[in-house]
Every structure is written in structure tokens, then in C-alpha cells.
Protein backbone atom coordinates (compact mmCIF):
# COMPACT_ATOMS: atom_id res chain seq x y z
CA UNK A 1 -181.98 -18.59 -7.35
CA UNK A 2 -178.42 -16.84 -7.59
CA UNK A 3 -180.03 -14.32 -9.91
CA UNK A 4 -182.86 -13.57 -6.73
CA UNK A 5 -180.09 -13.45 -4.47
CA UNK A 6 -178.63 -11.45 -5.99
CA UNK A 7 -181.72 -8.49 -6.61
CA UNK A 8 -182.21 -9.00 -2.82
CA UNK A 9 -179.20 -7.61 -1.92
CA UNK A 10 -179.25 -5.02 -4.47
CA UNK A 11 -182.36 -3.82 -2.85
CA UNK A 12 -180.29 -3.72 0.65
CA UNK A 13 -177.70 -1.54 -0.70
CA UNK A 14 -176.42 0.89 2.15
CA UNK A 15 -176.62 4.46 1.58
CA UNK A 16 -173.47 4.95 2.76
CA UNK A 17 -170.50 2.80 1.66
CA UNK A 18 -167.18 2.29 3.93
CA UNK A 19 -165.45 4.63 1.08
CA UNK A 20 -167.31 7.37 1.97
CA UNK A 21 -166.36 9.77 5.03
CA UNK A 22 -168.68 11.92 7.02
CA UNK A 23 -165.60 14.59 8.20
CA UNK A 24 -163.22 15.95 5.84
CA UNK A 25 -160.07 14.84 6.53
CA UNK A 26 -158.47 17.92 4.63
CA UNK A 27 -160.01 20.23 7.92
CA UNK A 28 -158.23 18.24 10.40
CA UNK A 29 -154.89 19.76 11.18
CA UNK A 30 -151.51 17.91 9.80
CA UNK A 31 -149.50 19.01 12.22
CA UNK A 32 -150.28 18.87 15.88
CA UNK A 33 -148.70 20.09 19.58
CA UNK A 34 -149.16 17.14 21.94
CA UNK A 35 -148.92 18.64 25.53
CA UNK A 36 -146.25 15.91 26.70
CA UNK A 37 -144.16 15.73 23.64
CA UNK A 38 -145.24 12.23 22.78
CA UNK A 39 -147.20 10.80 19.47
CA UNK A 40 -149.07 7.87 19.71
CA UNK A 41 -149.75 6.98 16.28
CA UNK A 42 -147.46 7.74 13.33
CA UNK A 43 -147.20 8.00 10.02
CA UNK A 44 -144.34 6.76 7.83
CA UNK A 45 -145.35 7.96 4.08
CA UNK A 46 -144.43 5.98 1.14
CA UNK A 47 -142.40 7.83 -1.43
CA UNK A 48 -143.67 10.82 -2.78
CA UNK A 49 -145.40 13.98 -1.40
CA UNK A 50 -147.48 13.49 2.17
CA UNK A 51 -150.23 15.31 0.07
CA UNK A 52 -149.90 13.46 -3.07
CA UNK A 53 -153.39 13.30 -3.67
CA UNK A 54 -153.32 9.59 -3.75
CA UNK A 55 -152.07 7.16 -1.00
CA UNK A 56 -150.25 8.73 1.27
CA UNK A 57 -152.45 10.81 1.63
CA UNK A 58 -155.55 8.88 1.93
CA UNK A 59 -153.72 6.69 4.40
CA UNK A 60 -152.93 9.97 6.65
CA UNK A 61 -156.33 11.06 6.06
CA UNK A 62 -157.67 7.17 7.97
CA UNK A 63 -154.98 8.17 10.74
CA UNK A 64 -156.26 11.65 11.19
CA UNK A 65 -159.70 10.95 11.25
CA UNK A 66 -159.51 8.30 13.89
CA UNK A 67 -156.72 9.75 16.07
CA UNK A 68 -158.86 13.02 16.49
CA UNK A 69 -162.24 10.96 16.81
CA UNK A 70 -160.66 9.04 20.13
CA UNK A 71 -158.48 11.70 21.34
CA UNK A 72 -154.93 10.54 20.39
CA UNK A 73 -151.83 12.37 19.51
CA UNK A 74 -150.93 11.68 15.84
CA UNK A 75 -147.54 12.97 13.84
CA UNK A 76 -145.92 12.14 9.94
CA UNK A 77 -142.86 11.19 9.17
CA UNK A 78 -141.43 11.38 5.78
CA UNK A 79 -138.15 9.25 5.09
CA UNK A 80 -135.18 11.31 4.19
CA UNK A 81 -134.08 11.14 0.25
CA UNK A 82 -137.87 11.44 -1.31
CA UNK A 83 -137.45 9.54 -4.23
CA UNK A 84 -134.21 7.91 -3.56
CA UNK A 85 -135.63 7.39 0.13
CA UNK A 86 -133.27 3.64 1.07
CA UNK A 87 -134.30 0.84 3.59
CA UNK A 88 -132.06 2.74 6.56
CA UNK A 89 -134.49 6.25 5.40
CA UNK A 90 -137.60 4.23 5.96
CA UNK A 91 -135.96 2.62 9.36
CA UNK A 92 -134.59 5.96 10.54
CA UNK A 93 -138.23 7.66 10.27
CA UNK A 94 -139.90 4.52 12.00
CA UNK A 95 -137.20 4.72 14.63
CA UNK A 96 -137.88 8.55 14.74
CA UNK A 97 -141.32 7.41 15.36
CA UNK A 98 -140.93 4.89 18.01
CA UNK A 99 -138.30 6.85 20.13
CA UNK A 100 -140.79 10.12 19.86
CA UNK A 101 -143.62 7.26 21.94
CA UNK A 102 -145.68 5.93 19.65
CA UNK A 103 -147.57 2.71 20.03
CA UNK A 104 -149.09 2.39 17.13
CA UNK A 105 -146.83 3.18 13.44
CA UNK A 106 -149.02 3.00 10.24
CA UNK A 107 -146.50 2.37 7.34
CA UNK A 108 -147.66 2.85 3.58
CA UNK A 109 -146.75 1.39 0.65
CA UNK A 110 -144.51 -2.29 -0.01
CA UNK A 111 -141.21 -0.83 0.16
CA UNK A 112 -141.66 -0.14 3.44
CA UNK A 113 -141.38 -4.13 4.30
CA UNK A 114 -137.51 -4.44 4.95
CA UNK A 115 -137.70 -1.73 7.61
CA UNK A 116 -140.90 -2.47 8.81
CA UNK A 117 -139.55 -5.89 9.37
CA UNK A 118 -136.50 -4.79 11.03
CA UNK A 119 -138.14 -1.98 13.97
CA UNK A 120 -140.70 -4.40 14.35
CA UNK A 121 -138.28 -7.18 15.64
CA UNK A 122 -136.54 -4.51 17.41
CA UNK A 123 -139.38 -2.91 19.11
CA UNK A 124 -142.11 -5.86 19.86
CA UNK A 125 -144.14 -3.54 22.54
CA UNK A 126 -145.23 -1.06 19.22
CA UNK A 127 -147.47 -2.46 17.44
CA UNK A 128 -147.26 -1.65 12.98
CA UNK A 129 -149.68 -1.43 10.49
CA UNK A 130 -148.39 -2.26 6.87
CA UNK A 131 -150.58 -0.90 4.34
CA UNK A 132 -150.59 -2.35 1.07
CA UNK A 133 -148.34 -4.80 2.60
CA UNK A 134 -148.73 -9.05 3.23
CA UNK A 135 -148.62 -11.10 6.01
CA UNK A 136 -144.80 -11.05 7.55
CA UNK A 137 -145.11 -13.49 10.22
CA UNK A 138 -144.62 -11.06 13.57
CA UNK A 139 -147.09 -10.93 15.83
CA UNK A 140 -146.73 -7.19 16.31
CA UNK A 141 -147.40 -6.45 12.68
CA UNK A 142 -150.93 -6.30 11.28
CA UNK A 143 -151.29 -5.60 7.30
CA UNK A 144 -154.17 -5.01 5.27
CA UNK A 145 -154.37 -4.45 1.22
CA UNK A 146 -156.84 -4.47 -1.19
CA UNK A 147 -158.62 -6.02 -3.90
CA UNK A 148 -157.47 -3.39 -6.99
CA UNK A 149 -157.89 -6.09 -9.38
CA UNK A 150 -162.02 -5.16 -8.80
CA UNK A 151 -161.89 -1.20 -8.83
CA UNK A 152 -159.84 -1.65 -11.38
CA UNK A 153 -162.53 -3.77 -13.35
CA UNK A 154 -165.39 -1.32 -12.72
CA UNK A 155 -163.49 1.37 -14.00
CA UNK A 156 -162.22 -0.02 -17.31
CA UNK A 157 -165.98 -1.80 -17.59
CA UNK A 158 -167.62 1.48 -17.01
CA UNK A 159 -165.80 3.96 -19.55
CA UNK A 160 -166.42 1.24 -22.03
CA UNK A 161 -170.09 1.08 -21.65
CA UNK A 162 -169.53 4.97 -21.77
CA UNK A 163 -168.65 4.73 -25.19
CA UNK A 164 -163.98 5.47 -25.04
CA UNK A 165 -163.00 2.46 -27.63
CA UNK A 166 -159.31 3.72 -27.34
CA UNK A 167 -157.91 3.35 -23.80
CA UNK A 168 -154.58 3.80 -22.17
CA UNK A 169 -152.81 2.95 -18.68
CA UNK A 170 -150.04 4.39 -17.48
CA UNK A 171 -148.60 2.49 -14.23
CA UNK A 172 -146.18 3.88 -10.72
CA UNK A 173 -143.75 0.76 -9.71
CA UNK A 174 -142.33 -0.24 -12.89
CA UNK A 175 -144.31 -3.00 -13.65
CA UNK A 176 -143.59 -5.21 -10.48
CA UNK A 177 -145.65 -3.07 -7.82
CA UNK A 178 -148.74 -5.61 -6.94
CA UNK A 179 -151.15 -3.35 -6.31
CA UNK A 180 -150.63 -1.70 -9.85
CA UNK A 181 -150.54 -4.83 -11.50
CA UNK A 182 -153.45 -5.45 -10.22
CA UNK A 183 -155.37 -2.32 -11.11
CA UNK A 184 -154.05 -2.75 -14.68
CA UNK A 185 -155.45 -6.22 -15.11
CA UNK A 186 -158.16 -5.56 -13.31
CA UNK A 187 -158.82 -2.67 -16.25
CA UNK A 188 -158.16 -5.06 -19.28
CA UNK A 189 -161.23 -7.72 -18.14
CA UNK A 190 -163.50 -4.96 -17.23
CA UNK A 191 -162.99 -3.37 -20.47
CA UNK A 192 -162.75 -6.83 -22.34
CA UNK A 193 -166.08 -7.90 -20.72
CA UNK A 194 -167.65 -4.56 -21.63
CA UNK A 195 -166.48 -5.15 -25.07
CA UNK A 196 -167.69 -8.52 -25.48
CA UNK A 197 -171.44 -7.22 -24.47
CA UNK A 198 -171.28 -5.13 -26.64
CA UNK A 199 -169.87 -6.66 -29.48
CA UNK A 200 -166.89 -4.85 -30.46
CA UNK A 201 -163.78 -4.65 -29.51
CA UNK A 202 -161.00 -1.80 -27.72
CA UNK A 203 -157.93 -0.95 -27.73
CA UNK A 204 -155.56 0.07 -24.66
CA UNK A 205 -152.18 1.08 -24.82
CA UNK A 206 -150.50 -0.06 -21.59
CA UNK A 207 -147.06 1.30 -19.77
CA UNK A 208 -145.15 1.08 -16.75
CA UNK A 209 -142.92 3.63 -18.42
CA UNK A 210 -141.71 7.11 -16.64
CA UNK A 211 -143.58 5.61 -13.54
CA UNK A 212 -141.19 3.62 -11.39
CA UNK A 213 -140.79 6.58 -8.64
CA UNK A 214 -144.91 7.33 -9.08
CA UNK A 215 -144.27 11.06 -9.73
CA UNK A 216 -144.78 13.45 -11.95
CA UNK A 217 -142.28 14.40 -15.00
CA UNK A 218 -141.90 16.26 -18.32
CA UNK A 219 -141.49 12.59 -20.01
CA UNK A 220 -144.20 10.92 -19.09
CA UNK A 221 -146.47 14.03 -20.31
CA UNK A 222 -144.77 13.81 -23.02
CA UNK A 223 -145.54 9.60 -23.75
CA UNK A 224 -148.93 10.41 -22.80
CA UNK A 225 -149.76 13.66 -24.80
CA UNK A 226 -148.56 11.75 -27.80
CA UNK A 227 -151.41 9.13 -26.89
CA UNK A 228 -153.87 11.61 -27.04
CA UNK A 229 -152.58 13.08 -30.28
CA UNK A 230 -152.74 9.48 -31.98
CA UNK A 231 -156.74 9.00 -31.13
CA UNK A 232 -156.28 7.84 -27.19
CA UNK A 233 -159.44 8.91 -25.55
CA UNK A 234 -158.96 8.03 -22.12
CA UNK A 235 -156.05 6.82 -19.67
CA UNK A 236 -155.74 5.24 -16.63
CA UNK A 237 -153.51 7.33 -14.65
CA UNK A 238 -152.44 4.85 -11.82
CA UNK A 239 -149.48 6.07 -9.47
CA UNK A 240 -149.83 8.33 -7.28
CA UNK A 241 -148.43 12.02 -8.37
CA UNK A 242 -148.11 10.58 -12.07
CA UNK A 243 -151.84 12.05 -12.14
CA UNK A 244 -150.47 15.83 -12.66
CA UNK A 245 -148.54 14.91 -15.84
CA UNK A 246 -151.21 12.69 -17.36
CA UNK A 247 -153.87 15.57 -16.59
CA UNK A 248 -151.90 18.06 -17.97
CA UNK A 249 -151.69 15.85 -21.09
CA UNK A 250 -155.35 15.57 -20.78
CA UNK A 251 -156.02 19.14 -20.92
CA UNK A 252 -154.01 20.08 -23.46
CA UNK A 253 -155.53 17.55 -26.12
CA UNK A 254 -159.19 17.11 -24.52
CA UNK A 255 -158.39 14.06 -23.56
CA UNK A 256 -160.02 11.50 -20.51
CA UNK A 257 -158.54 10.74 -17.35
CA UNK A 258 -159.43 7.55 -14.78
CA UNK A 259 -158.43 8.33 -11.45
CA UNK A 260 -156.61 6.04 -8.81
CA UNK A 261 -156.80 5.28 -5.05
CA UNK A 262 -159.07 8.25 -4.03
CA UNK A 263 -161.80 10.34 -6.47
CA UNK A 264 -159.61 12.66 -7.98
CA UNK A 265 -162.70 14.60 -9.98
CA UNK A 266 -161.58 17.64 -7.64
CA UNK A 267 -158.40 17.73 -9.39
CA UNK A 268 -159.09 18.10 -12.96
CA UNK A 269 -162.13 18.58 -15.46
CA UNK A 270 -160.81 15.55 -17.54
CA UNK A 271 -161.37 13.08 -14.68
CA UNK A 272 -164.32 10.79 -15.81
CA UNK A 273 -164.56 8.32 -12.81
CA UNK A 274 -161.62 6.94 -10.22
CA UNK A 275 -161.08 3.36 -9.67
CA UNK A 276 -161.09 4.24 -5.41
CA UNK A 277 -160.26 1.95 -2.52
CA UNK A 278 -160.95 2.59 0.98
CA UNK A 279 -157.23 3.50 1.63
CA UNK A 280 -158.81 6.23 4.10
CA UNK A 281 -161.48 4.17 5.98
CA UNK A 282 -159.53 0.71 5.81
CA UNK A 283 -156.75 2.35 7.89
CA UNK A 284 -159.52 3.91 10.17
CA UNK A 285 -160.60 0.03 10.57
CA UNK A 286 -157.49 -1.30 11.29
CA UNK A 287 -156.72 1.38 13.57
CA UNK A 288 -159.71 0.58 15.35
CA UNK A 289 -159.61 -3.05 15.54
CA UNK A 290 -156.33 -2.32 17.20
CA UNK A 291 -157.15 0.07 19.31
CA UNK A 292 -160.10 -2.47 20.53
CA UNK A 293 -157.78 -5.45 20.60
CA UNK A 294 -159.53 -7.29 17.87
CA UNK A 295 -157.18 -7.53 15.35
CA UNK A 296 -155.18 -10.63 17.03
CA UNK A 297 -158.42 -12.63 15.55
CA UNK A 298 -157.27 -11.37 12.13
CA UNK A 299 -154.79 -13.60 11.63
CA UNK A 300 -152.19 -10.79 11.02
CA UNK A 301 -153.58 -9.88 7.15
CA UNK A 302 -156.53 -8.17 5.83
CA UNK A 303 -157.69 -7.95 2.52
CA UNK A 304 -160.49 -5.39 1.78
CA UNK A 305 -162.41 -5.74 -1.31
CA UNK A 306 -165.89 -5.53 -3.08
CA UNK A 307 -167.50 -7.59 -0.26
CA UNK A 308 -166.45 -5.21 2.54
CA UNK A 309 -167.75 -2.20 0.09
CA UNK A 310 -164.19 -1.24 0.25
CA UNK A 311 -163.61 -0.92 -3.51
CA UNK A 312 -165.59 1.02 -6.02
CA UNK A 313 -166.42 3.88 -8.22
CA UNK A 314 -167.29 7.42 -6.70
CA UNK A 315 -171.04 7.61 -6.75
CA UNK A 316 -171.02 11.55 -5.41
CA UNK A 317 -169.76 12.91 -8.23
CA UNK A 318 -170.81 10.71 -10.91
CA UNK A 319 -170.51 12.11 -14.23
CA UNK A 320 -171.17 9.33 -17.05
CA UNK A 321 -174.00 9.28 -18.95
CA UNK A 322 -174.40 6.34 -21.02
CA UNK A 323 -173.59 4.01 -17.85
CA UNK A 324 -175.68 4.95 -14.90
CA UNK A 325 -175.36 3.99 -11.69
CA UNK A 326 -177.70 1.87 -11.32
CA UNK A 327 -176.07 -0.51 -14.20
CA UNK A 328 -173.23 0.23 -11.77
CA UNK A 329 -174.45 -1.00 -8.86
CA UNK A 330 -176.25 -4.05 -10.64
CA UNK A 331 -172.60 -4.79 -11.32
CA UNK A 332 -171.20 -4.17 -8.23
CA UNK A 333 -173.89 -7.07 -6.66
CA UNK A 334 -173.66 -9.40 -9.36
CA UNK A 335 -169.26 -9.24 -8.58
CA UNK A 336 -170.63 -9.92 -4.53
CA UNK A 337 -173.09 -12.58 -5.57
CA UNK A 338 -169.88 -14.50 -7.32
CA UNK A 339 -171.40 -14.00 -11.13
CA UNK A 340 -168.34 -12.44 -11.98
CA UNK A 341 -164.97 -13.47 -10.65
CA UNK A 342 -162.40 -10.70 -11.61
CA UNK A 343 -158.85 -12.83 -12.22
CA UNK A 344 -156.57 -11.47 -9.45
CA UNK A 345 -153.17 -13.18 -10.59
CA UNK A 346 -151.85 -10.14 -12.25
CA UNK A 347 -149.00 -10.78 -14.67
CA UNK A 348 -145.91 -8.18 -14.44
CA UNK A 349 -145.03 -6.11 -17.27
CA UNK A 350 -146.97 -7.45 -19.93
CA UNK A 351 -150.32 -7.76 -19.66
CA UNK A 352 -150.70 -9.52 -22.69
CA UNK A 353 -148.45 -12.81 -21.11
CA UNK A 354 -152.34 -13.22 -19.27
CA UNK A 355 -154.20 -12.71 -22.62
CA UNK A 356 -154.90 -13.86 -25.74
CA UNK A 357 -157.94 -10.82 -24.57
CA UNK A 358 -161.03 -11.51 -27.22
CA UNK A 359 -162.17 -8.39 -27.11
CA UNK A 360 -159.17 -5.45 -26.25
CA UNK A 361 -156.35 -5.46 -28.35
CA UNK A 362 -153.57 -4.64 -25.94
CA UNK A 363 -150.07 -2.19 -27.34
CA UNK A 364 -147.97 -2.73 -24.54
CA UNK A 365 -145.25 0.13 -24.64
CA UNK A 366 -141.84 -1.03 -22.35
């Protein structure tokens, strides 16, 4: 019965998923003139550049596209210190926000909680969206994250089937950012499941190393281009601006590259799929069930996942062979119709404290 269910559905696929987007974000304008000097919805970016090809600026892309759709005024803000950006940087660019009128701040990324927190008890007219963040218990603060844990299961399932038997994922946060963690575990059961179908069994060489600010640097291309050197085929490049060193390894030793957060095929030949989630659309959402006064039915928290069609693979520019997408999206329906459950308590650190894994033999590098 499940197993009809389940074909139904498949059948009532929508041709266009909510992680697709029918305007280009990139031709709407970053900076704008608003005639009265007042910007209703801001942006606070997490750290890293506001065109990091990743989440910032997927989540500006959601505030873009929905500010120019209905007509509002719409301005960034990037906390001072980049990298070293403190809790008073992120308050000072909220505040910068709030006293330059905007009703509506969009904040990316967890660190942004202790400031978020703060303006939002200050200011309890504006209202703040916390992306990637968790319910904090204000009723002026609406968050929203997403289910990585399930992108990141497609995408490790998916270059398995495609035939890489030596794997790698390199992590942004350290090793204690959730959403990371989750992508990484998410990776190891896809690509153990994959494994186990097809009865053998991977490797994956897994680090948080060189990624705790998520940017780019001379020794994490270094860590990685030594993976490709020693037989890695493909890595998971998950954090942000990290991409641009592990591509770089890529291209200098033909190596793979899984993208994070958006489809980052544009960026580099070596990109085989990206493990996406609707940062873009989910903010348009949430902007909109604001701006409609929905969201006090949401209970303050959101979580967007393979149910919503919020979290996926890129089907545009699709570029595997051996798995098609239509073994895709048979996947994707059997992970709605509950066949497969993809484990979303992420360990820190080492993966391998969740394992034994039967079929991935997992080298974690500290």
C-alpha cells in the first residue's frame, strides 16, 4: 500500500520545486536609493563575503526577490571585523538597521543569536527573522532552518551510485556548527546506504579542519589537494567560501567537487551535483508569511525539509550519468513516503562516535 502511495505521488511531482526561482536574483540591484531614506527590510550577513556564493548570499537573494516583487525598500549590512566580526559587530549592524527604519531584519547564520536576542528585546515593534537559527522564545522573532541532514543524504547517495568509492568532506564551523553537522552525517548514510545496495563498501575522509571561519585559505587547499593526490575522488566542500580552495584543489588534480547550500555547477567544471536548500525561497516564505501576518500560527520556528520540496539536488543542470534522475526522484518520494528516515542527531566532530557505518569506512582527520 505504502509502496502505491508512494508511485502516486511520484506521478504528481511538480515541475517546479520551491528551490527553483523564476527571476534571477543576481539582476536585481544590491544596492538601492529609497526616496525617504528609510529601509524596510534588512540584511545582517553572517560572516564572510555578502556574495559568498553560498548563504549569505542565497539568503539576500530570498530578500531581494521579495522586497522588489511587493515594492519594499531593502538594504545589507555587514558586521564590522569580517571574520573576527564579535556579538557587539552583529548588534551594532542590527542596530544600524533598526535606527535606518526597518521593520523587518533577516539575520543569517547561528552566531547571530546573542545579538539577535538582545535588539530584539530592545526593539519589540521590529519584527527578526533568524535563519538557520531555533526557536528563542520572543514573540517578535520568527526562525526557520532546514533539514541538511536530507540534502546531505541525496548527495553522498547519489555520487555513490555514480560510481566515486573514495569520498571526502571538508566542514565551515569547526565541527560544532548544526547545520554542517548535519550535512556531514547526512553524507555518511546516503553514501553508506548506497554502498550497502550495492554491495561494497567507501571510504570518506572527513574534516572540520581549516574551516572554522568558512573561508577560503592556502591550508585548507593544501589538506585537500593532498586528498586528491592519495586517490580522493570527490569532496564535499561544505562552508561557504571554503568552496574556492577545495575547487582549486579540484582542478589542479582532476578531482570531484559536491557543492553546498546553492548549485554551485556555475562555479567550477569539477562540481558534480550540490547538496541545495531553499536558503533563497525559504526566506522569500518567511518574508511573506510575515508580511501577510501568518507567521504568528507558526509557532515562532520553521523547519523546511524534503516534504516542503525545500531540500534537494539541482535537477537543471544535472550532470551524472550512472544515477539518473529519475532514480533520483524515486528517492526523493520514497524519503516523503517515510521508507527512509535519514538520522538527524548529528554527532560533533567525529562522525564515527554515530557509527560503527557497515558500509563507509570513515578517516576522520582533527
Amino acid at each position: 500500500m505504502k509502496k502505491a502511495l508512494c508511485l502516486a505521488l511520484l506521478l504528481a511531482l511538480i515541475a517546479v520545486s520551491a528551490l527553483g526561482e523564476t527571476v534571477d536574483p543576481n539582476t536585481i540591484e544590491d544596492t538601492m536609493n529609497a526616496e525617504n531614506g528609510v529601509y524596510e527590510v534588512a540584511f545582517i550577513s553572517d560572516v564572510g563575503d555578502l556574495k559568498d556564493k553560498s548563504f549569505n548570499e542565497g539568503t539576500w537573494n530570498g530578500v531581494k526577490l521579495f522586497a522588489r516583487e511587493h515594492g519594499v525598500s531593502y538594504k545589507y549590512y555587514i558586521p564590522a571585523n569580517g571574520i573576527r566580526a564579535t556579538d557587539d559587530d552583529r548588534y551594532n549592524a542590527i542596530i544600524a538597521a533598526v535606527d535606518g527604519g526597518a521593520k523587518v531584519v533577516v539575520a543569517a547564520g547561528f552566531m547571530q543569536f546573542n545579538a539577535l536576542d538582545r535588539a530584539a528585546r530592545e526593539h519589540p515593534e521590529v519584527v527578526f527573522i533568524f535563519n538557520d537559527g531555533w526557536d528563542v522564545g520572543l514573540d517578535n522573532v520568527l526562525s526557520f532552518a532546514f533539514r541538511e541532514e536530507q540534502c546531505g543524504y541525496l548527495a553522498g547517495y547519489a555520487v555513490v551510485k555514480e560510481g566515486y568509492e573514495a569520498l571526502g568532506f571538508a566542514g565551515g564551523g569547526g565541527g560544532t556548527n548544526a547545520a554542517c553537522c548535519r550535512y556531514g552525517y547526512g553524507y555518511i548514510q546516503g553514501a553508506n546506504d548506497a554502498a550497502r545496495e550495492m554491495g561494497k563498501t567507501v571510504r570518506i575522509r572527513f574534516s572540520w579542519s581549516f574551516g572554522a571561519s568558512f573561508s577560503a585559505s592556502p591550508d585548507l587547499q593544501a589538506m585537500i589537494a593532498g586528498w586528491y593526490e592519495t586517490g580522493t575522488e570527490i569532496v564535499f566542500a561544505c562552508g561557504g567560501a571554503m568552496f574556492d580552495s577545495i575547487a582549486s584543489a579540484a582542478a589542479a588534480y582532476d578531482g570531484a567537487v559536491v557543492g553546498v547550500d546553492v548549485d554551485q555547477s556555475n562555479l567550477s567544471a569539477a562540481v558534480v551535483t550540490s547538496a541545495l536548500k531553499g536558503i533563497t525561497s525559504g526566506t522569500y516564505q518567511v518574508l511573506g508569511r510575515v508580511y501577510d501576518g501568518s507567521w504568528t500560527e507558526l509557532n515562532h520556528f520553521i523547519t523546511l525539509g524534503i516534504q516542503e520540496d525545500a531540500v534537494g539536488l539541482p535537477l537543471d543542470t544535472w550532470s551524472m550519468e550512472q544515477f539518473t534522475q529519475e532514480e533520483y526522484l524515486a528517492l526523493v518520494e520514497a524519503m516523503k513516503c517515510g521508507e527512509i528516515v535519514v538520522d538527524n542527531a548529528a554527532a560533533e566532530g567525529d562522525p564515527n562516535a554515530k557509527g560503527p557505518w557497515e558500509h563507509v569506512l570513515v578517516e576522520y582527520i582533527d
